[in-house]
C-alpha atoms as a PDB file:
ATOM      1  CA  UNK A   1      14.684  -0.266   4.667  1.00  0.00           C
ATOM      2  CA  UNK A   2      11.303  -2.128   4.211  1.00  0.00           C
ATOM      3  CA  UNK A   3      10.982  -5.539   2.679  1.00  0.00           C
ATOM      4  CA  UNK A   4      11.006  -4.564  -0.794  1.00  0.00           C
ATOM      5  CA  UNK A   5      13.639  -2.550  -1.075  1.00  0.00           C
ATOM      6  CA  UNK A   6      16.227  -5.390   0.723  1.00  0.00           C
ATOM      7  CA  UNK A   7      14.664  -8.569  -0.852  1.00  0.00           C
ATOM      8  CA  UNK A   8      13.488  -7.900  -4.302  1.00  0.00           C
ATOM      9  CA  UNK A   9      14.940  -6.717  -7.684  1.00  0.00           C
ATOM     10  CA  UNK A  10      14.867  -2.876  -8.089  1.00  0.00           C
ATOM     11  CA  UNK A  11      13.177  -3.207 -11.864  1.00  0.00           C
ATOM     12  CA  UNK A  12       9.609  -3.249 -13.163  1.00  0.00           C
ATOM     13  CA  UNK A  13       8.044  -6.634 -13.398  1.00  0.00           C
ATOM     14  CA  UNK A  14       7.623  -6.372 -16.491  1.00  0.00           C
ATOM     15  CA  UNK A  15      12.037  -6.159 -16.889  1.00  0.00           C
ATOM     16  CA  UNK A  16      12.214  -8.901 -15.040  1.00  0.00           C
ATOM     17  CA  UNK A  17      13.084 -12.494 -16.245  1.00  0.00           C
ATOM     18  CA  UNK A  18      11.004 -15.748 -16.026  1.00  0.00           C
ATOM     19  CA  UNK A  19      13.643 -16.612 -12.935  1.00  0.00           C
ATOM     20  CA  UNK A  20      13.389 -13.497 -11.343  1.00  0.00           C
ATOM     21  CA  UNK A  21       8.981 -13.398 -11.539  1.00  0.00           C
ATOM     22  CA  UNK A  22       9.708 -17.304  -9.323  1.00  0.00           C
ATOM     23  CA  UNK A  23      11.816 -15.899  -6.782  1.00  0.00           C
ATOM     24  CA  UNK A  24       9.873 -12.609  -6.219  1.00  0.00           C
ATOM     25  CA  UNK A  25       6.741 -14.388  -6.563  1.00  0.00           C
ATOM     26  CA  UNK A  26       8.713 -17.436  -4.062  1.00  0.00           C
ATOM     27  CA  UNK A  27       9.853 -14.742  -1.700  1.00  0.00           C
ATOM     28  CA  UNK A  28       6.267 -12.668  -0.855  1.00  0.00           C
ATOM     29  CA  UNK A  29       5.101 -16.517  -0.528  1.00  0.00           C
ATOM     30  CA  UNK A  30       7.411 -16.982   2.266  1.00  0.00           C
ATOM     31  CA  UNK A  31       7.197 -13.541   3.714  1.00  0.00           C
ATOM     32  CA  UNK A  32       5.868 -13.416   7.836  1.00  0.00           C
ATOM     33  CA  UNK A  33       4.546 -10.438   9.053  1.00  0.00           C
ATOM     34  CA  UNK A  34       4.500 -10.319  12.966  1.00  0.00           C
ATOM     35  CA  UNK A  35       2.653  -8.157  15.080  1.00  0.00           C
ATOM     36  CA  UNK A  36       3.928  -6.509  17.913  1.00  0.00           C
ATOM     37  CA  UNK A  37       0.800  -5.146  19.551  1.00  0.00           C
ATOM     38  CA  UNK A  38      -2.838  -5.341  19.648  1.00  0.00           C
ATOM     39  CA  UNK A  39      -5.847  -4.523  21.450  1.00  0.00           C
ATOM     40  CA  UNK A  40      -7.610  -7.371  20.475  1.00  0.00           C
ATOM     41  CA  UNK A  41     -10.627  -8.423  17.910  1.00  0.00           C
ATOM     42  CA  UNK A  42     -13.460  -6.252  19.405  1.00  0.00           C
ATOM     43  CA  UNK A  43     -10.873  -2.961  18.816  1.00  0.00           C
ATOM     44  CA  UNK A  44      -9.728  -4.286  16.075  1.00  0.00           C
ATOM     45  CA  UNK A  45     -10.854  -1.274  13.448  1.00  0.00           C
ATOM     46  CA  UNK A  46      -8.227   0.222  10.652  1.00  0.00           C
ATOM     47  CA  UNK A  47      -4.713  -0.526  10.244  1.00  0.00           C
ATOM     48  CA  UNK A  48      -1.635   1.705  10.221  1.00  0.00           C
ATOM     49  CA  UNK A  49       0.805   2.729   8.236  1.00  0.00           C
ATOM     50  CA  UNK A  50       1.086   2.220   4.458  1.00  0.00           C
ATOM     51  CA  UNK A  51       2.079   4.227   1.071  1.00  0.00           C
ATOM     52  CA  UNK A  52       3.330   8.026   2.732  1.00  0.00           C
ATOM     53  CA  UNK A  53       0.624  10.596   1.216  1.00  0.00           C
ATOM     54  CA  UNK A  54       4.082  12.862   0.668  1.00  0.00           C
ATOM     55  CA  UNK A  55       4.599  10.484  -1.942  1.00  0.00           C
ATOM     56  CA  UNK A  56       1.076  11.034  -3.670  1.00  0.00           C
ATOM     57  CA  UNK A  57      -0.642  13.600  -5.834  1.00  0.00           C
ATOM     58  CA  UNK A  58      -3.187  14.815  -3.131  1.00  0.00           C
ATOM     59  CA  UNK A  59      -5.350  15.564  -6.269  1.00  0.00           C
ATOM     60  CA  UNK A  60      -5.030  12.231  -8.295  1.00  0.00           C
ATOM     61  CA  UNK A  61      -3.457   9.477  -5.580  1.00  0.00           C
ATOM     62  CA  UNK A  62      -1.081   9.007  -8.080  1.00  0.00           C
ATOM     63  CA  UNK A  63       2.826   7.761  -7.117  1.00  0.00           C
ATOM     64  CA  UNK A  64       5.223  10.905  -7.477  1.00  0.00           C
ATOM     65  CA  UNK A  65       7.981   8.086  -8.480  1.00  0.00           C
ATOM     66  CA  UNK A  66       6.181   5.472 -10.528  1.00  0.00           C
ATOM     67  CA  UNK A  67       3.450   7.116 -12.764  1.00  0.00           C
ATOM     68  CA  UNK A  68       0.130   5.294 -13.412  1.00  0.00           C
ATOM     69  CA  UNK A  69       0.478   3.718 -10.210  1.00  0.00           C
ATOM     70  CA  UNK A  70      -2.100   4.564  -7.675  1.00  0.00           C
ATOM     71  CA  UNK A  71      -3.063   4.170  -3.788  1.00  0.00           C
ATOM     72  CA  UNK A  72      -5.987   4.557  -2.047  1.00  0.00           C
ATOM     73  CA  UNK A  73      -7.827   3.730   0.980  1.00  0.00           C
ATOM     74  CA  UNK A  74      -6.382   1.909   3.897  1.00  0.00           C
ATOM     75  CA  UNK A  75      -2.827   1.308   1.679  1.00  0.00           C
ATOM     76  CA  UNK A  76      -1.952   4.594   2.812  1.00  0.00           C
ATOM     77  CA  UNK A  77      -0.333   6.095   5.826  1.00  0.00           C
ATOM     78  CA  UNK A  78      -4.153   7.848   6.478  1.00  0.00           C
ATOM     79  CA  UNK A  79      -6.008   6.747   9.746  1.00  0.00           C
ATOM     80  CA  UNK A  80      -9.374   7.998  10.978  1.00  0.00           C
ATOM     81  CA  UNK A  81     -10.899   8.374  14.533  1.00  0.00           C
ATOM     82  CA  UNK A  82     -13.676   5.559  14.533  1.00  0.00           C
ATOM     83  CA  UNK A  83     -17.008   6.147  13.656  1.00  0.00           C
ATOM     84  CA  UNK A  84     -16.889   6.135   9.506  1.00  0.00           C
ATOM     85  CA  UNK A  85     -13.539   8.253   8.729  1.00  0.00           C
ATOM     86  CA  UNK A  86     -11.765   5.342   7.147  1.00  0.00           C
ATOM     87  CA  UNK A  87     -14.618   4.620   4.985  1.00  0.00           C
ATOM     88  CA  UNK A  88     -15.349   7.982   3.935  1.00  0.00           C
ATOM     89  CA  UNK A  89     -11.359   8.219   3.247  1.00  0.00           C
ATOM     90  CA  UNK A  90     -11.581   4.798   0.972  1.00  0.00           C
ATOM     91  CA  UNK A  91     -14.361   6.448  -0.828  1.00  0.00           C
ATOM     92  CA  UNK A  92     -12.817  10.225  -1.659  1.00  0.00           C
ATOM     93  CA  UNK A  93      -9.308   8.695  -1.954  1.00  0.00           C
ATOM     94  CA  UNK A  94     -10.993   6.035  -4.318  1.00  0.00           C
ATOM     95  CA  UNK A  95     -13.153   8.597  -6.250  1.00  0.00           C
ATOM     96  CA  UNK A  96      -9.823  11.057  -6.783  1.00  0.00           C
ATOM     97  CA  UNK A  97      -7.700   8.109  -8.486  1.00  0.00           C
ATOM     98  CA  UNK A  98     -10.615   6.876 -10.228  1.00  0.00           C
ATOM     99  CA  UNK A  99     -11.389  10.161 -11.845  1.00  0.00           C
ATOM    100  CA  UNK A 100      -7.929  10.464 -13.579  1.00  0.00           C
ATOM    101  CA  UNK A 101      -7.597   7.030 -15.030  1.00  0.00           C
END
């Protein structure tokens, strides 16, 4: 299980209490990420992983379990050779969500 799903309440923020906003909002405060690998700065290029596109409308971006809730870009599980992909990706993926809000 990821962060999220271990560490924070399984409700909308907008269910939550005052209390429960603090700790969420205390918790992602206090939240390390550590790397395990890299290649260094002059490789350094797109990042990996993200939001699964089997859990998007390839049409609209939009979450299959939390409607009105979108993801595009580099937030997704997408990654392009070098050379423009990722941008091009940001752009269409960008485009598709912003065309059904």
């Amino acid at each position: 299980e990821g962060f999220a799903a271990a560490n924070l309440p399984d409700k909308p923020l907008n269910q939550m209490s005052t209390r429960e906003i603090g700790q969420t909002a205390e918790m992602l405060n206090k939240w390390k990420v550590e790397f395990s690998l890299t290649e260094g700065y002059d490789r350094a290029e797109v990042t990996l992983g993200g939001v699964s596109t089997a859990e998007l409308s390839s049409q609209t971006m939009e979450s299959k379990k939390v409607p009105g809730l979108y993801f595009i870009g580099e937030v997704t599980d997408v990654t392009g050779w070098l050379g423009g992909y990722n941008f091009q990706w940001a752009w269409a993926s960008g485009f598709a969500a912003g065309n059904n809000i």
